[in-house]
PDB file of N, CA and C in Angstrom:
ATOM      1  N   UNK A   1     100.100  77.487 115.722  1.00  0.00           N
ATOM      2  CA  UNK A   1      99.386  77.901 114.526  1.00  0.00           C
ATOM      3  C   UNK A   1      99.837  79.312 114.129  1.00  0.00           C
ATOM      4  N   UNK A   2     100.415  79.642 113.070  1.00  0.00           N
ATOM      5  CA  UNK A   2     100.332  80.753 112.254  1.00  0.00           C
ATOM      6  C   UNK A   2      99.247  81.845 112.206  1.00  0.00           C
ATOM      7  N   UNK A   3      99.294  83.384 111.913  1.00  0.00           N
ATOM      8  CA  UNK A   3      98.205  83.825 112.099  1.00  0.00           C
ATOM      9  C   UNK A   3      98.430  84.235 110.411  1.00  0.00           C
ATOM     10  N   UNK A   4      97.348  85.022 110.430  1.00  0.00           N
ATOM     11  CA  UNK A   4      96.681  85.457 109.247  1.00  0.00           C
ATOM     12  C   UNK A   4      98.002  86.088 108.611  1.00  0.00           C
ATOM     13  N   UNK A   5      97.653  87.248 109.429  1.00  0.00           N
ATOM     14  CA  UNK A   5      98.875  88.373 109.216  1.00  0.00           C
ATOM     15  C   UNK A   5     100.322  87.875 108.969  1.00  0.00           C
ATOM     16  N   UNK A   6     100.820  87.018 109.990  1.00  0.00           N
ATOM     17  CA  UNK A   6     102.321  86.150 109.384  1.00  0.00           C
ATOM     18  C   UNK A   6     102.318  85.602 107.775  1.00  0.00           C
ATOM     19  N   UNK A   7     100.767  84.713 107.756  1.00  0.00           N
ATOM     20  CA  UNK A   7     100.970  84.155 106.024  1.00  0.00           C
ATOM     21  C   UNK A   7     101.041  85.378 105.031  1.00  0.00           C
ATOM     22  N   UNK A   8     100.301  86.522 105.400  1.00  0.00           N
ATOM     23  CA  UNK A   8     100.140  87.186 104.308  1.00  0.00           C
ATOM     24  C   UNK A   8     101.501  88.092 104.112  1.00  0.00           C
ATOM     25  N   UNK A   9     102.021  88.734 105.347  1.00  0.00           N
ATOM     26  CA  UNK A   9     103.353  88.787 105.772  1.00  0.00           C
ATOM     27  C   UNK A   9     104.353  88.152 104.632  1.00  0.00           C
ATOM     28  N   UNK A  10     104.458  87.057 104.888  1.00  0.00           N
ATOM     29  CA  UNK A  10     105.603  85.764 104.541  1.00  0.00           C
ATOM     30  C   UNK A  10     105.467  86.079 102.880  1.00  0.00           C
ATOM     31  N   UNK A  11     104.055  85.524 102.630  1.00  0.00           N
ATOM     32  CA  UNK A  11     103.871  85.535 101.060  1.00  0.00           C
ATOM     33  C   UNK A  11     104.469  86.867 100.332  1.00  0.00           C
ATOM     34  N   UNK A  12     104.247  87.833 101.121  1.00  0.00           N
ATOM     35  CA  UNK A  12     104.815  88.739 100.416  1.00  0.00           C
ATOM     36  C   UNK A  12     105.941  89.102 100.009  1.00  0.00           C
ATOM     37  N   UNK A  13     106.585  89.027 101.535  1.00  0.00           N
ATOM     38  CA  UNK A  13     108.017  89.210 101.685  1.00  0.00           C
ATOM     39  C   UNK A  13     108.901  88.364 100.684  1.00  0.00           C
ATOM     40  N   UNK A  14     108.031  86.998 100.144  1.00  0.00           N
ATOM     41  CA  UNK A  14     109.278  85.896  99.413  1.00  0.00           C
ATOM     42  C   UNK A  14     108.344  86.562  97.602  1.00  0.00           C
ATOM     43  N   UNK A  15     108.036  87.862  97.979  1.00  0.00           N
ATOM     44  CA  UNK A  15     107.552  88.103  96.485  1.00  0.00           C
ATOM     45  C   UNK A  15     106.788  88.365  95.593  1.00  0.00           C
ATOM     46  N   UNK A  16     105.857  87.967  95.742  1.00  0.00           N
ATOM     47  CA  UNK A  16     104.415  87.302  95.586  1.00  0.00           C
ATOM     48  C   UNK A  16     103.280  88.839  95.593  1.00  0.00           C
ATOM     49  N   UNK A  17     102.533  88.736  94.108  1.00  0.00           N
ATOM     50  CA  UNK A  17     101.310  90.015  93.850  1.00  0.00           C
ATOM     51  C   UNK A  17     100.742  88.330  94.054  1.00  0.00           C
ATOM     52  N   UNK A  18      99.850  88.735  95.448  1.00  0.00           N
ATOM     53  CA  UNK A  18      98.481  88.228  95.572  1.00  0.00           C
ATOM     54  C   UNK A  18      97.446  89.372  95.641  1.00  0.00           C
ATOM     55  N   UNK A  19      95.924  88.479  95.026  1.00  0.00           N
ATOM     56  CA  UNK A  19      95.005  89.563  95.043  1.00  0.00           C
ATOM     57  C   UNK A  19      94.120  88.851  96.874  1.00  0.00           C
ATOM     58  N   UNK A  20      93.313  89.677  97.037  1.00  0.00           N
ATOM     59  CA  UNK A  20      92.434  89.376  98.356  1.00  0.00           C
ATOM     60  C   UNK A  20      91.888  88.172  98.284  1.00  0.00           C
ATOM     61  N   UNK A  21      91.447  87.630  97.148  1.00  0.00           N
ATOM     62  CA  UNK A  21      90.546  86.448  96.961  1.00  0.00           C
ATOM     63  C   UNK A  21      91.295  85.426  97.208  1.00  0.00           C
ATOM     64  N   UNK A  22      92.698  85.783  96.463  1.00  0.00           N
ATOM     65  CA  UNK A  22      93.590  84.469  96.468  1.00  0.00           C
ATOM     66  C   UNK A  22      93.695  84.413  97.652  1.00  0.00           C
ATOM     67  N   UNK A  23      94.395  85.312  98.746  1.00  0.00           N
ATOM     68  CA  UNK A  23      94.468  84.681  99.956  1.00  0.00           C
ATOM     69  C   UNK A  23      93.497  84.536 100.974  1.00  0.00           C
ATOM     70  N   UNK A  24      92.203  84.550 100.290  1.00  0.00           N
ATOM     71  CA  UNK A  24      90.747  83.949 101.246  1.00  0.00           C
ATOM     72  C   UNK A  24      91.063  82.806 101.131  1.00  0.00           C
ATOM     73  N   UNK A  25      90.910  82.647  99.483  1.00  0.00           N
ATOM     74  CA  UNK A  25      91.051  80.762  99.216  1.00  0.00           C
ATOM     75  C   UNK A  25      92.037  80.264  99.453  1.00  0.00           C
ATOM     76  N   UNK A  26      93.080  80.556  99.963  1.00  0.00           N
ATOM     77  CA  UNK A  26      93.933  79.744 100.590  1.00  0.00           C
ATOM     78  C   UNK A  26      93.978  79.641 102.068  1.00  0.00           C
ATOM     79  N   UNK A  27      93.193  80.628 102.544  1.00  0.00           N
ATOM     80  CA  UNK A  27      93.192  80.339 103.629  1.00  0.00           C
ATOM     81  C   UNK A  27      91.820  80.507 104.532  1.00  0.00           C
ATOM     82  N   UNK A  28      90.832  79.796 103.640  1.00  0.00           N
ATOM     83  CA  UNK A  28      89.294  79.637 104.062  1.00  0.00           C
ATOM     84  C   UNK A  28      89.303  80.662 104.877  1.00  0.00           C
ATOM     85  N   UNK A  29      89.065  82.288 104.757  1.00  0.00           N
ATOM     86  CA  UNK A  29      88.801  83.056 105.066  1.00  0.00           C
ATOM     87  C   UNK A  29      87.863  83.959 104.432  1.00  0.00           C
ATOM     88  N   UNK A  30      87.471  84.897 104.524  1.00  0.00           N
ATOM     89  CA  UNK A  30      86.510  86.590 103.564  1.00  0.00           C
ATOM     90  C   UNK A  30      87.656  87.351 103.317  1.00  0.00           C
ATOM     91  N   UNK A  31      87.153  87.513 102.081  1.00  0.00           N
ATOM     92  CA  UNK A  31      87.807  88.763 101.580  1.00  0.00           C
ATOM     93  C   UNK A  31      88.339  89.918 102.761  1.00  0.00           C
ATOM     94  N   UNK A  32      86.955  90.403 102.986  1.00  0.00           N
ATOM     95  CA  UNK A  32      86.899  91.510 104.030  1.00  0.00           C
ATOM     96  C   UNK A  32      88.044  91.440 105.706  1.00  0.00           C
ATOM     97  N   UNK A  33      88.163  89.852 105.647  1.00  0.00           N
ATOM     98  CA  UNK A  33      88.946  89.383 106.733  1.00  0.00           C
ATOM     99  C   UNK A  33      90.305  90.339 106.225  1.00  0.00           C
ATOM    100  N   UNK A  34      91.140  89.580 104.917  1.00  0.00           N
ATOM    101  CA  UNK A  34      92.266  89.783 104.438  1.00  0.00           C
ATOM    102  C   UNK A  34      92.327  91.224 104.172  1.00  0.00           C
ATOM    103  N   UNK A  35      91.329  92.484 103.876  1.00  0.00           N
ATOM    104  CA  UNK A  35      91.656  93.405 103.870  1.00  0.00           C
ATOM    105  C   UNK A  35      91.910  94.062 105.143  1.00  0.00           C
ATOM    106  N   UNK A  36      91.349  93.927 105.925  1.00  0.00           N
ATOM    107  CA  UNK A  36      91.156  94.811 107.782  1.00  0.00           C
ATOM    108  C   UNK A  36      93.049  93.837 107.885  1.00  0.00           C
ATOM    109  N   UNK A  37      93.316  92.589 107.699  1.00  0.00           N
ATOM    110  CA  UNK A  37      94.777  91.914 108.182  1.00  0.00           C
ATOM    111  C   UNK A  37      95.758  93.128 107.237  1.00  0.00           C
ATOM    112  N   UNK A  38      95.336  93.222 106.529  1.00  0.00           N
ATOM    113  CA  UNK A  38      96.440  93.914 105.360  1.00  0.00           C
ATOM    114  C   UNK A  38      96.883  95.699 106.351  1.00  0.00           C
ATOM    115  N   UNK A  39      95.454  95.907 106.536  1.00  0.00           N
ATOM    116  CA  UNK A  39      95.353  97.412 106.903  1.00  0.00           C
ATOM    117  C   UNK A  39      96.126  97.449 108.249  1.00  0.00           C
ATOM    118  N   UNK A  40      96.201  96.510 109.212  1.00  0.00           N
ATOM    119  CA  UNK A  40      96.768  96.173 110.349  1.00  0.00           C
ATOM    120  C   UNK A  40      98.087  96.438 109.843  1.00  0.00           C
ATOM    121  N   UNK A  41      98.814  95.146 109.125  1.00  0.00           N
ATOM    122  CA  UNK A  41     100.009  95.386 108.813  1.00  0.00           C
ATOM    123  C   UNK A  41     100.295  96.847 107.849  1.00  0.00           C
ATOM    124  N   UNK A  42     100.189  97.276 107.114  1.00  0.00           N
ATOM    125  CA  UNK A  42     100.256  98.774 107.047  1.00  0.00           C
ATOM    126  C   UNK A  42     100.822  99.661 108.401  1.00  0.00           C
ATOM    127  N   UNK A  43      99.447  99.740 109.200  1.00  0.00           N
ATOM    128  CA  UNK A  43      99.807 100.570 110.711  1.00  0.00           C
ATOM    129  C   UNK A  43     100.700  99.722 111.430  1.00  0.00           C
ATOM    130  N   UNK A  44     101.277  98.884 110.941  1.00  0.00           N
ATOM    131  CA  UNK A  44     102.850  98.500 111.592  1.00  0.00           C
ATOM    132  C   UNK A  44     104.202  98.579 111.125  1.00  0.00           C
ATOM    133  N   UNK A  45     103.722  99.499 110.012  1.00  0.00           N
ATOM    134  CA  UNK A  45     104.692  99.663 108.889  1.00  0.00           C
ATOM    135  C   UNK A  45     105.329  99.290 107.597  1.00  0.00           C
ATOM    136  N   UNK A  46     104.263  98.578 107.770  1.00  0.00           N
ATOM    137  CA  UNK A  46     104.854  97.655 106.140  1.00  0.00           C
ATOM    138  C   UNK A  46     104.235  98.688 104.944  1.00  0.00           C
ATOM    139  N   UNK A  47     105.270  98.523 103.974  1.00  0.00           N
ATOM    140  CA  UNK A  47     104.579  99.341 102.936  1.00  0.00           C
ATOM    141  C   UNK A  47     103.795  98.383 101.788  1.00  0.00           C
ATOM    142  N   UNK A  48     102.514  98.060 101.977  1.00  0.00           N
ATOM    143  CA  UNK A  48     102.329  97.491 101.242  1.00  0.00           C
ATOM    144  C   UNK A  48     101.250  98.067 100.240  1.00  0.00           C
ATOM    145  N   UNK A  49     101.352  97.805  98.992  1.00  0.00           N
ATOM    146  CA  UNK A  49     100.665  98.169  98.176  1.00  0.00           C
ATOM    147  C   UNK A  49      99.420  97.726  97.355  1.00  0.00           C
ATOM    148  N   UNK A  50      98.752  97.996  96.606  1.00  0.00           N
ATOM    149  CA  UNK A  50      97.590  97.434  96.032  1.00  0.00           C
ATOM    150  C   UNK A  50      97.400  98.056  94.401  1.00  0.00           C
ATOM    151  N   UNK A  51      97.925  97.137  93.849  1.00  0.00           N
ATOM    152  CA  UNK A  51      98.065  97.367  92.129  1.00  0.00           C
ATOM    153  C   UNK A  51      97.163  97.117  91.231  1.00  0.00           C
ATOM    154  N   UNK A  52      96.730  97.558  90.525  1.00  0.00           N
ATOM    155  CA  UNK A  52      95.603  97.297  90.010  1.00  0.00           C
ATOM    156  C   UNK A  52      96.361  95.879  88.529  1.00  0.00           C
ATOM    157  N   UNK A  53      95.703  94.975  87.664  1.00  0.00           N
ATOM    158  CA  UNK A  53      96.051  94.340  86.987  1.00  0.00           C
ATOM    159  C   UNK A  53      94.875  94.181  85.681  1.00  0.00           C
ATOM    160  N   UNK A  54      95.074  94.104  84.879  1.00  0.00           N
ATOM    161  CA  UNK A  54      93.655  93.874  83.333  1.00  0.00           C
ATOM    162  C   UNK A  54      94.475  92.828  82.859  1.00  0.00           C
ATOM    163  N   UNK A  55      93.479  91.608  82.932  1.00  0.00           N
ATOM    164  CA  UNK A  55      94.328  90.486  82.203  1.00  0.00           C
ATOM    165  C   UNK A  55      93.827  90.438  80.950  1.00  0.00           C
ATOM    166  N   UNK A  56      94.285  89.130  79.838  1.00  0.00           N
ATOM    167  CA  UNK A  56      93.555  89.407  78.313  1.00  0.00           C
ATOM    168  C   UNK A  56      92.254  89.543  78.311  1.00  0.00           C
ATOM    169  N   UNK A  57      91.515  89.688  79.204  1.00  0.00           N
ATOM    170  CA  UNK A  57      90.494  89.648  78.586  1.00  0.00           C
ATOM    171  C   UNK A  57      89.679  90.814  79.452  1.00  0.00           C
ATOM    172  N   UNK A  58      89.937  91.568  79.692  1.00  0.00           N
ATOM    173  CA  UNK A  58      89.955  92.850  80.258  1.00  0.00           C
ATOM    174  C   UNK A  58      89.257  92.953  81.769  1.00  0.00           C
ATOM    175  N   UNK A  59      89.715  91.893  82.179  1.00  0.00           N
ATOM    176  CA  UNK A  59      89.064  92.023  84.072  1.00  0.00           C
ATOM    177  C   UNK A  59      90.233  92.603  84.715  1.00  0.00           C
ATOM    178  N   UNK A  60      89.780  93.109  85.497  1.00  0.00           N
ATOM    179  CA  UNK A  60      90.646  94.004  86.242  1.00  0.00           C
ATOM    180  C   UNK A  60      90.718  93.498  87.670  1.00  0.00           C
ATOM    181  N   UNK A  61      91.742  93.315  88.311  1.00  0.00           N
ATOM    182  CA  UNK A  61      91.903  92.465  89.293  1.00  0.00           C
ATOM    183  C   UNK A  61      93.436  93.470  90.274  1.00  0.00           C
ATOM    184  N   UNK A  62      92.870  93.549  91.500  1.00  0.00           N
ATOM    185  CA  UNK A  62      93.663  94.329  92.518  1.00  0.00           C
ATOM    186  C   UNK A  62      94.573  93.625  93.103  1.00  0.00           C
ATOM    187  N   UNK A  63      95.970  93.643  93.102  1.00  0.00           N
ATOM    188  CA  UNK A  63      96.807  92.585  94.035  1.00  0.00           C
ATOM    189  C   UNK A  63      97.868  93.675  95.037  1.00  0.00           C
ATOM    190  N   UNK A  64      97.748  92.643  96.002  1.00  0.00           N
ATOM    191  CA  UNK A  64      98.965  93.503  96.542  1.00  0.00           C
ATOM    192  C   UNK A  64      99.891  93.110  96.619  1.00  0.00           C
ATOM    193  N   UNK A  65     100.996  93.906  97.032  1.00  0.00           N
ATOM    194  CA  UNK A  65     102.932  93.971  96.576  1.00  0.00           C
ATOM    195  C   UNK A  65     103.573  94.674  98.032  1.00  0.00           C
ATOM    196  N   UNK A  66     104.688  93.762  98.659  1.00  0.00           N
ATOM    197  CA  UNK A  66     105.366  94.442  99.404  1.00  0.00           C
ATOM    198  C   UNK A  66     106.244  95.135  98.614  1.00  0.00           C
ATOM    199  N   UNK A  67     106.445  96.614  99.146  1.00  0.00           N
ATOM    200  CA  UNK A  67     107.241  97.538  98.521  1.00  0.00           C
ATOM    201  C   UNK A  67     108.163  98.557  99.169  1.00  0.00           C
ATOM    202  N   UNK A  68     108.883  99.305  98.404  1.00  0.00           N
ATOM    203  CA  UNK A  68     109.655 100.381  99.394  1.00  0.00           C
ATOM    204  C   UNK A  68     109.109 101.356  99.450  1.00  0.00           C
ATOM    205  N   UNK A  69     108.884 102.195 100.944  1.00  0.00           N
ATOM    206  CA  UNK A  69     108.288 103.746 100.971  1.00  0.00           C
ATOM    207  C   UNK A  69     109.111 104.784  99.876  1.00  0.00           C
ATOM    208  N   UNK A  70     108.392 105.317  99.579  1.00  0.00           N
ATOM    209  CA  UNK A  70     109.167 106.875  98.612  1.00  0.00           C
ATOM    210  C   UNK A  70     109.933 107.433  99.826  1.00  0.00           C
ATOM    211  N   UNK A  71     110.960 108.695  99.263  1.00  0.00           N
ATOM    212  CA  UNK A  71     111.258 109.412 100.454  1.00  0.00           C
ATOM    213  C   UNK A  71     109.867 109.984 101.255  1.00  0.00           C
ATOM    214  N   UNK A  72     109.432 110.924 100.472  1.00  0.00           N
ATOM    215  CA  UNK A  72     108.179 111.572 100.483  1.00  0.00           C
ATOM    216  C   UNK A  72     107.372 111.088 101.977  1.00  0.00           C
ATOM    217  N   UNK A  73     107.620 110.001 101.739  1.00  0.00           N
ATOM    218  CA  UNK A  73     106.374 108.949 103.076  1.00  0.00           C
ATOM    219  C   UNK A  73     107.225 109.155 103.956  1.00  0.00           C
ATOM    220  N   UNK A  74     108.273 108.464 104.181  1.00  0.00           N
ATOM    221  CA  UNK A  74     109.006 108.201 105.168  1.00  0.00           C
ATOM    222  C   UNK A  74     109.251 109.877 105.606  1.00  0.00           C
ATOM    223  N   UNK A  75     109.923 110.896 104.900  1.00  0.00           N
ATOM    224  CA  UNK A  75     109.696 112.175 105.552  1.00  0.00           C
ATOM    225  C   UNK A  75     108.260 112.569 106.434  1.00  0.00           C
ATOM    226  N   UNK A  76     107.243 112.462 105.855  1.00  0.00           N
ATOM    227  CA  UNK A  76     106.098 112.251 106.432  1.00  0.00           C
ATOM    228  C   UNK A  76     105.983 111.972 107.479  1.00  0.00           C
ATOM    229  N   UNK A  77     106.287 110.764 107.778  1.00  0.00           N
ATOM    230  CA  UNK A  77     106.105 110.004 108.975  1.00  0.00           C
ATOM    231  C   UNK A  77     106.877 110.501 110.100  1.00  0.00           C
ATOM    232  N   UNK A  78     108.426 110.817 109.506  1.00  0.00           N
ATOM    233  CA  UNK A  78     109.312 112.009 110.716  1.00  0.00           C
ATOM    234  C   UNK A  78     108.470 112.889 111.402  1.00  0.00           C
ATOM    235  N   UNK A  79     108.202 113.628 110.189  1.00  0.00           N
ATOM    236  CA  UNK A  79     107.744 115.109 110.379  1.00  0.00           C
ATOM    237  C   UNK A  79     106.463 114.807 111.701  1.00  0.00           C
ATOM    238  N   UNK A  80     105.150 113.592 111.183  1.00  0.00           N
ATOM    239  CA  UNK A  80     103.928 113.432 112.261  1.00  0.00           C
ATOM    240  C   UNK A  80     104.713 113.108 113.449  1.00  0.00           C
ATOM    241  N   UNK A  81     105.812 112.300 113.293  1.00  0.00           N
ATOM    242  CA  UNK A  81     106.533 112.039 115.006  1.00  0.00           C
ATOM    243  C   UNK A  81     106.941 112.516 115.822  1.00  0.00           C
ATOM    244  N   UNK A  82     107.569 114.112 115.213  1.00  0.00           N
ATOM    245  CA  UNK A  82     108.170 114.971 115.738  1.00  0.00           C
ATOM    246  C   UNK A  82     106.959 115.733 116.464  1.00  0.00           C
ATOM    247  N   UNK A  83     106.206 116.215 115.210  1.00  0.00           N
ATOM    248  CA  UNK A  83     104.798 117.012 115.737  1.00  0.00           C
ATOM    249  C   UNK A  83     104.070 117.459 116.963  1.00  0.00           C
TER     250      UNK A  83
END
């Protein structure tokens, strides 16, 4: 069996702005589940992001996006390692 973190992982990696809900309902989970999985992968390095979206009819809906660190971060992260 697959874990949480691999699907949400995978989905991303092949592309994919999902918001939290979408991947509850796909994967009969809580919201709250998919955010604490997200925050995990983060502290393993993934840069992942959370975009905000207003569709026509003005709801506003949060998805997230695998992405590339700025320099900025990644210097960051040197600099705390060295520390």
């Amino acid at each position: 069996m697959v874990s949480l973190k691999t699907k949400i992982l995978s989905s991303l990696k092949e592309g994919n702005e999902v918001s939290a809900r979408q991947f509850a309902a796909r994967n009969k989970t809580t919201v709250a589940t998919i955010g604490a999985r997200v925050s995990e992968l983060r502290r393993d390095g993934f840069a992942i992001y959370n975009n905000k979206h207003t569709d026509s009819q003005g709801r506003t809906v949060n998805k997230y996006r695998l992405g590339t660190p700025s320099r900025a971060v990644v210097g960051a992260g040197y600099a705390a390692l060295s520390a």
